[in-house]
N, C-alpha and C. Protein backbone atom coordinates (compact mmCIF):
# COMPACT_ATOMS: atom_id res chain seq x y z
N UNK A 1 0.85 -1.19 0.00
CA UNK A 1 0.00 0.00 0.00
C UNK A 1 0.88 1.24 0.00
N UNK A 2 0.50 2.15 -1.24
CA UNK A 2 1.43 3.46 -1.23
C UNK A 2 0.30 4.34 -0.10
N UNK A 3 1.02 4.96 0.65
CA UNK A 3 0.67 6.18 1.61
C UNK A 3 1.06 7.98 0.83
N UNK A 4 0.14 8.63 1.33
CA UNK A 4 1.02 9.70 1.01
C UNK A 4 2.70 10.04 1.60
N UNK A 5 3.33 11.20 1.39
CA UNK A 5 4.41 11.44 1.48
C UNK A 5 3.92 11.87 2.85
N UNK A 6 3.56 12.77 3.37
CA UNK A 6 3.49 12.83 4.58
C UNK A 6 2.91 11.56 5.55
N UNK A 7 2.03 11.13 5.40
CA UNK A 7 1.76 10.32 6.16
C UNK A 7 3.16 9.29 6.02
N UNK A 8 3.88 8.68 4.89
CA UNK A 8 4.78 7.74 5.00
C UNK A 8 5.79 8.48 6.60
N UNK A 9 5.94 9.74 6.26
CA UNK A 9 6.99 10.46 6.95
C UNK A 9 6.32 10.19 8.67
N UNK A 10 5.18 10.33 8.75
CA UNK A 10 5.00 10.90 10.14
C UNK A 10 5.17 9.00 10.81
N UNK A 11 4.54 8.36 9.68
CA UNK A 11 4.92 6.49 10.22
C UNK A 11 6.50 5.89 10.16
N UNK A 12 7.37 7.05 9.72
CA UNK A 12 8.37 6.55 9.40
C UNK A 12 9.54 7.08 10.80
N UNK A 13 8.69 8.42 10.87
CA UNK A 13 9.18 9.20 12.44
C UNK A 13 9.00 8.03 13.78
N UNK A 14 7.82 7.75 13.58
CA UNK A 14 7.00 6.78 14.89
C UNK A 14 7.95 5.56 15.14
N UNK A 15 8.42 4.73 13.71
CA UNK A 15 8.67 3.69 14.00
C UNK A 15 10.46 3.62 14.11
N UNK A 16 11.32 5.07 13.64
CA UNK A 16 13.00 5.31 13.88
C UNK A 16 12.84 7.16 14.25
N UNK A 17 12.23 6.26 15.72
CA UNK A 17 12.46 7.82 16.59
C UNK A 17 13.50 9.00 16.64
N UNK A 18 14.44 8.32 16.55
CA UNK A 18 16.12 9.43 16.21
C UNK A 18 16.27 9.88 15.19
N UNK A 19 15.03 9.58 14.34
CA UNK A 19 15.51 10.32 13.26
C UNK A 19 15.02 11.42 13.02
N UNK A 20 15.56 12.19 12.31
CA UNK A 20 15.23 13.65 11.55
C UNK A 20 14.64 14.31 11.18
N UNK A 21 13.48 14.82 11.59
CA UNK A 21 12.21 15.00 10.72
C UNK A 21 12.63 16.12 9.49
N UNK A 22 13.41 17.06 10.00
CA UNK A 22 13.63 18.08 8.53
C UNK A 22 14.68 17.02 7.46
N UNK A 23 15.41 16.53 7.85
CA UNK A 23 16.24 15.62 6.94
C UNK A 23 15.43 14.75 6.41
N UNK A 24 14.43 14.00 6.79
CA UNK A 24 13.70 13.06 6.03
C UNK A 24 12.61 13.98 5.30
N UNK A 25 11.83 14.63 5.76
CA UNK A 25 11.23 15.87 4.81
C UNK A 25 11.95 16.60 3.21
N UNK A 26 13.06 16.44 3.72
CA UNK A 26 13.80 17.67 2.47
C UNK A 26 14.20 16.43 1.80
N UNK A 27 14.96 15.63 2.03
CA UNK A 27 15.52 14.52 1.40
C UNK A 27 14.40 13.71 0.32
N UNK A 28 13.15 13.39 0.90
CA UNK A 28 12.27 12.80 0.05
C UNK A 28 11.33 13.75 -1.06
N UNK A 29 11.35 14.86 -0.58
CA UNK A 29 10.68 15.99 -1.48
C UNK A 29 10.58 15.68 -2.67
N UNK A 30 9.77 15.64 -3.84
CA UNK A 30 9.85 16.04 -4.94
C UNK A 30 10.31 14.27 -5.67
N UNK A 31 11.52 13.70 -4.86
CA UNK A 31 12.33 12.58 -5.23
C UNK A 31 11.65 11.11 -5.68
N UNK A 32 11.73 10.41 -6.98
CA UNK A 32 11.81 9.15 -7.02
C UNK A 32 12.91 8.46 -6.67
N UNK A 33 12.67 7.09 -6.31
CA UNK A 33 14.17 5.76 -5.89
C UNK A 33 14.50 5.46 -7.47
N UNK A 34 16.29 6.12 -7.55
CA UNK A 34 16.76 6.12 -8.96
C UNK A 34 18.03 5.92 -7.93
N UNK A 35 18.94 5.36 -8.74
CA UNK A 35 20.27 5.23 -8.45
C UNK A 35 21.02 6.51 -8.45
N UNK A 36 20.61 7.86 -9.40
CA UNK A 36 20.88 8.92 -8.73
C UNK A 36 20.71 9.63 -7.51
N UNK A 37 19.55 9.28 -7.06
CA UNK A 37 18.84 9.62 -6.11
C UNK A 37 19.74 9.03 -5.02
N UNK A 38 20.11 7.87 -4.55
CA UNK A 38 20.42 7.09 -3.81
C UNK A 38 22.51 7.64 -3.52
N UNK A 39 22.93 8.03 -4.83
CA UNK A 39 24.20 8.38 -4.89
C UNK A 39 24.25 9.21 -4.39
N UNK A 40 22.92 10.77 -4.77
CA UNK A 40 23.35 11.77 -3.53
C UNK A 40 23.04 11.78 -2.05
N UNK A 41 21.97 10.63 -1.50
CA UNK A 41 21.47 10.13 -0.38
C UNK A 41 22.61 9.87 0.36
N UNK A 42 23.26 9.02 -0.69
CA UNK A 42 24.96 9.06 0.49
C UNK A 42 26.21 9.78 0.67
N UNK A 43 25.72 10.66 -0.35
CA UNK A 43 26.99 11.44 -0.34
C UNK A 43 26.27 12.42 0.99
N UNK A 44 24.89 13.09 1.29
CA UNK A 44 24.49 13.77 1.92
C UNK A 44 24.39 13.14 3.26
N UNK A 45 23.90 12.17 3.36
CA UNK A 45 24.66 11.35 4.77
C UNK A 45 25.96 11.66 5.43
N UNK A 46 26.94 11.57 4.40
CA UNK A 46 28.13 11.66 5.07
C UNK A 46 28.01 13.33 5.36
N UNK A 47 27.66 14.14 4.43
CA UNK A 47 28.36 15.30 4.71
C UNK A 47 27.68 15.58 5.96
N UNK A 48 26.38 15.43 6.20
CA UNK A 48 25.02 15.84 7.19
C UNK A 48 25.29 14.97 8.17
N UNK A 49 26.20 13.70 8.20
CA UNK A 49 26.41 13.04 9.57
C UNK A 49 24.94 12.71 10.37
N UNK A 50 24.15 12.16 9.22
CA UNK A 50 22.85 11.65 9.65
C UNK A 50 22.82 10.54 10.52
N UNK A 51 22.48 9.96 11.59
CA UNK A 51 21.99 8.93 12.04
C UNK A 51 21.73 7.37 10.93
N UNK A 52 21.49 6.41 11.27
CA UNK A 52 20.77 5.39 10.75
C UNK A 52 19.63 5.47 10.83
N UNK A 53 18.65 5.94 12.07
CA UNK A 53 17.62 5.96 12.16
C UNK A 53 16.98 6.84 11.04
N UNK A 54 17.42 8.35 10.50
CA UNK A 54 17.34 9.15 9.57
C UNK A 54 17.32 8.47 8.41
N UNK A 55 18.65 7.62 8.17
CA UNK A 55 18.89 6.65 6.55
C UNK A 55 17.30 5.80 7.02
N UNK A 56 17.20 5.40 7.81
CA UNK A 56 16.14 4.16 7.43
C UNK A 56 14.54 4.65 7.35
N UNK A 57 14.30 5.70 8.10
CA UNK A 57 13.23 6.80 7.68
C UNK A 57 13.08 7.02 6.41
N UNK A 58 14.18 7.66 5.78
CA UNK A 58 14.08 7.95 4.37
C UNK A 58 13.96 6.61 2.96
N UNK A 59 14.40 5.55 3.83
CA UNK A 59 13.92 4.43 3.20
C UNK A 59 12.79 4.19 3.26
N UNK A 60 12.41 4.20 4.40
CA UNK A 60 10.85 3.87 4.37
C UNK A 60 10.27 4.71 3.28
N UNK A 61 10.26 5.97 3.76
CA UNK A 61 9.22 7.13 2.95
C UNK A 61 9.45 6.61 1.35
N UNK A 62 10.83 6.48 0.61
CA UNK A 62 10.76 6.39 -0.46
C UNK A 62 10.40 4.90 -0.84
N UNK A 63 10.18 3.97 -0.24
CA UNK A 63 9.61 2.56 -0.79
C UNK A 63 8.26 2.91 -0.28
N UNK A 64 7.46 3.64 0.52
CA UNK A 64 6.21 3.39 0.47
C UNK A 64 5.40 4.45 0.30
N UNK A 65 5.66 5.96 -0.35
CA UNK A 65 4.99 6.58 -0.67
C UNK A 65 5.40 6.92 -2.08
N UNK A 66 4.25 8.05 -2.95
CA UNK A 66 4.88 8.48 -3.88
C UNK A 66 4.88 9.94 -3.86
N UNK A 67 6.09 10.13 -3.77
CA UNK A 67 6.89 10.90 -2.85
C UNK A 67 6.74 12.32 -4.07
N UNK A 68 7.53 11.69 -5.37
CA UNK A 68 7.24 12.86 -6.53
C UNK A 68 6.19 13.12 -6.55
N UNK A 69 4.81 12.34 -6.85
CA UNK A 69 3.11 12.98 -7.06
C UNK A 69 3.14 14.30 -6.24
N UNK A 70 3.67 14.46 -5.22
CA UNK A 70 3.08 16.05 -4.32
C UNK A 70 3.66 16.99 -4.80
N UNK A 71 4.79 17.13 -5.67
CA UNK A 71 5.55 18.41 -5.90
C UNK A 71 4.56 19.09 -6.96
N UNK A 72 4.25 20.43 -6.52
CA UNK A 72 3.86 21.10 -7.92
C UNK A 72 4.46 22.61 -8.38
N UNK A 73 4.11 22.49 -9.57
CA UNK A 73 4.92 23.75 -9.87
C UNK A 73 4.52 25.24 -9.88
């Protein structure tokens, strides 16, 4: 079941408490799961010194919502 982007986010907060809510917010914005996507995910990890709990948030959100549908122009 796809969720919206927020709702993925606020179930994704609940279930990896340490994580980030503005980092998982900004990170999934706008974003599909592309191997680009994922290359700057880690390059921004390192620089942002994110948690795991943060990396696994943002996993969630991007395997179970669709995360691009909300952006508009």
């Amino acid at each position: 079941m796809k969720y919206t982007r927020a709702e993925a986010i606020e179930i994704a907060l609940k279930d990896f408490p340490k994580a980030r809510r503005i980092a998982v917010e900004n990170a999934t914005m706008g974003q599909e799961d592309s191997l680009a996507f994922r290359m700057n995910l880690a390059a921004d990890c390192a620089c942002y010194k994110w948690n795991p709990h943060t990396m696994l948030a943002i996993g969630y959100v991007m395997r179970n919502s669709s995360a691009r549908e909300e952006v508009t122009a």
